[in-house]
N, C-alpha and C. Protein backbone atom coordinates (compact mmCIF):
# COMPACT_ATOMS: atom_id res chain seq x y z
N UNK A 1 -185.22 -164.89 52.75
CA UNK A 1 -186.18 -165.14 51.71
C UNK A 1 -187.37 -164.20 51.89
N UNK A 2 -187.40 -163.43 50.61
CA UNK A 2 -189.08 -162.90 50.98
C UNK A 2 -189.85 -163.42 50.90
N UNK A 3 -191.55 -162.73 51.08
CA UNK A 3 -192.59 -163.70 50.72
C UNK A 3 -192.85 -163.72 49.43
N UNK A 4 -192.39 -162.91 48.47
CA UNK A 4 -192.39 -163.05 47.58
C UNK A 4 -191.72 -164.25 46.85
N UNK A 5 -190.60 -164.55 47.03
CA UNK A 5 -190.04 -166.12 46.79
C UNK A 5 -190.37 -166.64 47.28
N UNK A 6 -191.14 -167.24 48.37
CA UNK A 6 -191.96 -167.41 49.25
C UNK A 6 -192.95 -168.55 48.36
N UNK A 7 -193.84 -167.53 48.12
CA UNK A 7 -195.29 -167.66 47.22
C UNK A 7 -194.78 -168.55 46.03
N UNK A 8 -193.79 -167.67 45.45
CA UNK A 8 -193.62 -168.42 43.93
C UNK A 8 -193.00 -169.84 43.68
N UNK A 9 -192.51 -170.40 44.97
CA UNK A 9 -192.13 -172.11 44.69
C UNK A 9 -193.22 -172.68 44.60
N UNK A 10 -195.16 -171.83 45.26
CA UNK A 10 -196.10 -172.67 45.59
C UNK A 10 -196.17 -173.37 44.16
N UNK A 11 -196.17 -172.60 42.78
CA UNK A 11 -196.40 -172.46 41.90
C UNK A 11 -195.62 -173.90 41.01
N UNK A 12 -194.31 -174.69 41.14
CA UNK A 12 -193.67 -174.99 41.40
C UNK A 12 -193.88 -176.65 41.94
N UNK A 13 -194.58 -176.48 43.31
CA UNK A 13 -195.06 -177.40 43.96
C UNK A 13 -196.32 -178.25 44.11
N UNK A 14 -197.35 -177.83 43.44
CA UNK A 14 -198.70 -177.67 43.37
C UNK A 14 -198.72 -179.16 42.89
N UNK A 15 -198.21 -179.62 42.08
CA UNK A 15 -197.92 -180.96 41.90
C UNK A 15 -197.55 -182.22 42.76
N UNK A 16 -197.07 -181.70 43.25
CA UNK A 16 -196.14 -182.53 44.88
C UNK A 16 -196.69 -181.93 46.40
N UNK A 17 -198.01 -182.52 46.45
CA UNK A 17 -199.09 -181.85 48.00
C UNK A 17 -197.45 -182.09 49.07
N UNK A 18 -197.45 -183.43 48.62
CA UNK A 18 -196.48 -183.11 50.70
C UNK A 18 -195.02 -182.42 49.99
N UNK A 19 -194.53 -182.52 49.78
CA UNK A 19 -193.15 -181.62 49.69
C UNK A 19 -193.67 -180.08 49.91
N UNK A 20 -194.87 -179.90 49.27
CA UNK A 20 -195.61 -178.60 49.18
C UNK A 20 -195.77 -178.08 50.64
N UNK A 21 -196.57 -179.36 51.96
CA UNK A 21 -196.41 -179.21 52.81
C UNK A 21 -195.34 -178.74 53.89
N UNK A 22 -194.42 -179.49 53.15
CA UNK A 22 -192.80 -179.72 54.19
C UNK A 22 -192.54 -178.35 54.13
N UNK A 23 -192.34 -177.82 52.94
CA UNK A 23 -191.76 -176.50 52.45
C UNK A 23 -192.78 -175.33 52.98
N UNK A 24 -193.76 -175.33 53.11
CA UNK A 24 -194.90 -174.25 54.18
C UNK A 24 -194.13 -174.48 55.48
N UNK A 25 -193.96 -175.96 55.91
CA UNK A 25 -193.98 -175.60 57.27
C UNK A 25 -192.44 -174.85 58.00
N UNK A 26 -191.35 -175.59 56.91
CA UNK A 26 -190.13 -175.19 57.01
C UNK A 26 -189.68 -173.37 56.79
N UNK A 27 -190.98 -172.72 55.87
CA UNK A 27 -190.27 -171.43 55.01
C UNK A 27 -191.45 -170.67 55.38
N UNK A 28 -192.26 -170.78 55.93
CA UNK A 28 -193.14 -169.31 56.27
C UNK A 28 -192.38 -168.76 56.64
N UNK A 29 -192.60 -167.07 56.62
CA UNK A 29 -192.25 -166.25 57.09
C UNK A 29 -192.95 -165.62 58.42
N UNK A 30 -192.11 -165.60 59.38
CA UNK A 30 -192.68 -165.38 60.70
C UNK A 30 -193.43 -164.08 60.74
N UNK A 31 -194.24 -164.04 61.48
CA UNK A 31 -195.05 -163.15 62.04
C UNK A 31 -194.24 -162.09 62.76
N UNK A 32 -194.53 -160.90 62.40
CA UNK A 32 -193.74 -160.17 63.67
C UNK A 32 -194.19 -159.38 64.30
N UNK A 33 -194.00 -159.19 65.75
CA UNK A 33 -194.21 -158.70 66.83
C UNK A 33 -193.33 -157.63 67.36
N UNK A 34 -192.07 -157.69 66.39
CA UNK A 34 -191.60 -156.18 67.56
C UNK A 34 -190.70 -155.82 66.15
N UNK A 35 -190.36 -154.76 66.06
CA UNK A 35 -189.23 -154.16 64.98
C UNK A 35 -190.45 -152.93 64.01
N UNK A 36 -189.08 -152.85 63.16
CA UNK A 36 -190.17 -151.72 62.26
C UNK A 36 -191.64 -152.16 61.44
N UNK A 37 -191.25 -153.53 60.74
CA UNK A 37 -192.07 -154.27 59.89
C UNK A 37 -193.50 -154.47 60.73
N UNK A 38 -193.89 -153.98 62.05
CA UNK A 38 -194.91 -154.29 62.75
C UNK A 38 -196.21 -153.07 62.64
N UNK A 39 -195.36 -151.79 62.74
CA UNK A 39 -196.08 -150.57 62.29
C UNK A 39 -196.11 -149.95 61.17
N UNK A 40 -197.11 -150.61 60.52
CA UNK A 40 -197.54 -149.53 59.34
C UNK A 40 -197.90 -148.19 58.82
N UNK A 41 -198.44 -147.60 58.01
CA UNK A 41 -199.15 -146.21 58.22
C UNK A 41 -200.63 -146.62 57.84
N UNK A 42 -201.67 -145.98 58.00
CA UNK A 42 -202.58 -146.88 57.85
C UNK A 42 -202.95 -146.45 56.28
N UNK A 43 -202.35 -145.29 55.72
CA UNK A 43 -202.69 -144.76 54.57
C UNK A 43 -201.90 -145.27 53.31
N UNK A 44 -200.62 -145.14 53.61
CA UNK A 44 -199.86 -145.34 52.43
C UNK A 44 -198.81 -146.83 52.50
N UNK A 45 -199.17 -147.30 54.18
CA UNK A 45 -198.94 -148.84 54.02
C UNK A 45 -197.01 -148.74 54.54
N UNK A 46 -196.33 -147.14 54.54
CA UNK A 46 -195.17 -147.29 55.02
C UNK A 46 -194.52 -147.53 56.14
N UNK A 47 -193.35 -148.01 56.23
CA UNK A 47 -192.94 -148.11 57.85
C UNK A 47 -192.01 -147.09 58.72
N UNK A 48 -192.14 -145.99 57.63
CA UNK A 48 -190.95 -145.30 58.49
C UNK A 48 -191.77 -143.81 58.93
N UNK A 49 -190.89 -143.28 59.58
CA UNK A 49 -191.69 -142.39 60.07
C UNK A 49 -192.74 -142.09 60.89
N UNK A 50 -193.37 -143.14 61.46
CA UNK A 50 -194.13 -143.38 62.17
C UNK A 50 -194.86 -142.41 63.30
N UNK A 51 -196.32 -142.20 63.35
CA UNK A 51 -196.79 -141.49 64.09
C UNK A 51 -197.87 -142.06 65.07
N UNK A 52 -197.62 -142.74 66.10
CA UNK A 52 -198.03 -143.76 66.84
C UNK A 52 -199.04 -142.61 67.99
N UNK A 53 -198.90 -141.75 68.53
CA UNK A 53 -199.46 -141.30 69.38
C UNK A 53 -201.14 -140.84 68.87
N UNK A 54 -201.73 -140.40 70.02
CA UNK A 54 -203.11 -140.69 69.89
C UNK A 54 -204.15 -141.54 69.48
N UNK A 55 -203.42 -142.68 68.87
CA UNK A 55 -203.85 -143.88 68.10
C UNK A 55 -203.77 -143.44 66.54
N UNK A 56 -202.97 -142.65 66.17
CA UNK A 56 -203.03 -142.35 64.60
C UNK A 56 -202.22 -143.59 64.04
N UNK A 57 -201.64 -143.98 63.37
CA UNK A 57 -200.80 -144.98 63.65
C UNK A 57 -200.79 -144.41 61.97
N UNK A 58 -200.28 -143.00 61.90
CA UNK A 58 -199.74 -142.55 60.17
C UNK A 58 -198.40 -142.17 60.12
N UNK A 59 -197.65 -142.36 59.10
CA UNK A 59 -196.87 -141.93 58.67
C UNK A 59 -196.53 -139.94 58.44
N UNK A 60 -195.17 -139.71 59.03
CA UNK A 60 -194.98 -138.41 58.78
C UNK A 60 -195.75 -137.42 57.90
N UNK A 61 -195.61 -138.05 56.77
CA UNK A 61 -196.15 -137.43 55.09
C UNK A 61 -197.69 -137.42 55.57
N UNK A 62 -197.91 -138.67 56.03
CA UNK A 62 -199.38 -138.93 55.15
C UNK A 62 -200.18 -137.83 56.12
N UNK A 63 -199.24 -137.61 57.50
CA UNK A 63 -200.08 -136.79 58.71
C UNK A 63 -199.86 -135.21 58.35
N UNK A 64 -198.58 -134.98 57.64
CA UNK A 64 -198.65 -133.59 56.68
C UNK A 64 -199.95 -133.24 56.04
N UNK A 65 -200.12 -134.19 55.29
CA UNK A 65 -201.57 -133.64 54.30
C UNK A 65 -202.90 -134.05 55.14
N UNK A 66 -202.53 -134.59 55.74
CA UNK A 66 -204.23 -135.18 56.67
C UNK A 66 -204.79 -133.75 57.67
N UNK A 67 -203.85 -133.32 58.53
CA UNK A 67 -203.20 -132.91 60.04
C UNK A 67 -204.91 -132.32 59.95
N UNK A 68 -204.71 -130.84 58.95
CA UNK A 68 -206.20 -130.08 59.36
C UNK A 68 -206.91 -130.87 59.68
N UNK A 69 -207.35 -131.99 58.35
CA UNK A 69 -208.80 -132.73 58.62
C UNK A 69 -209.28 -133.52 59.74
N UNK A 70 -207.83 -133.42 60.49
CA UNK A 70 -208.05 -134.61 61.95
C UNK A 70 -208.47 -133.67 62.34
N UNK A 71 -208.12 -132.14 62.78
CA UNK A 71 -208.54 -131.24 63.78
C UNK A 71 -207.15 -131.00 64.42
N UNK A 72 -206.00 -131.13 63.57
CA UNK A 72 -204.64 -130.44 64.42
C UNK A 72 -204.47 -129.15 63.96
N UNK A 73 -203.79 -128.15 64.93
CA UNK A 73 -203.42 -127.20 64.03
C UNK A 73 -202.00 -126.51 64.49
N UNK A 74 -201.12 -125.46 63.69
CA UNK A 74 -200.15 -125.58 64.08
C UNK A 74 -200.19 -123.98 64.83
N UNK A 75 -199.34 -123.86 65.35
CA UNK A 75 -198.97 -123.26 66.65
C UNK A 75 -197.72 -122.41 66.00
N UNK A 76 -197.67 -121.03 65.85
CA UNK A 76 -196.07 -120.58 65.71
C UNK A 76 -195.78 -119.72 66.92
């Protein structure tokens, strides 16, 4: 289930507080701590590609167009 189906039974339930309850406590979606869904980019919000070192925590792309303005430069 996403959180998106998630959200939309609240809509649904708003009428019925405890079933409303039962169903939060049964269907959140867990928090996560390890896998891809944990690192974001901080720019464009993606998970792939990831550029974790130095504390950048950007995405491939987004560190393409950034790189000069951090102060990287390239080397041939």
């Amino acid at each position: 289930m996403t959180v998106k189906d998630y959200k939309k039974v609240f809509v649904q339930l708003q009428a019925k507080p405890q079933k409303l309850a039962k169903y939060k406590k049964h269907n959140t979606p867990k928090a996560r701590k390890i896998g891809k869904g944990v690192n974001r980019c901080r720019v464009c919000g993606s998970t792939r590609g990831m550029i974790g070192s130095y504390g950048l925590h950007l995405c491939r792309r987004c560190f393409r167009d950034m790189a000069k303005e951090i102060g990287f430069r390239k080397y041939d």
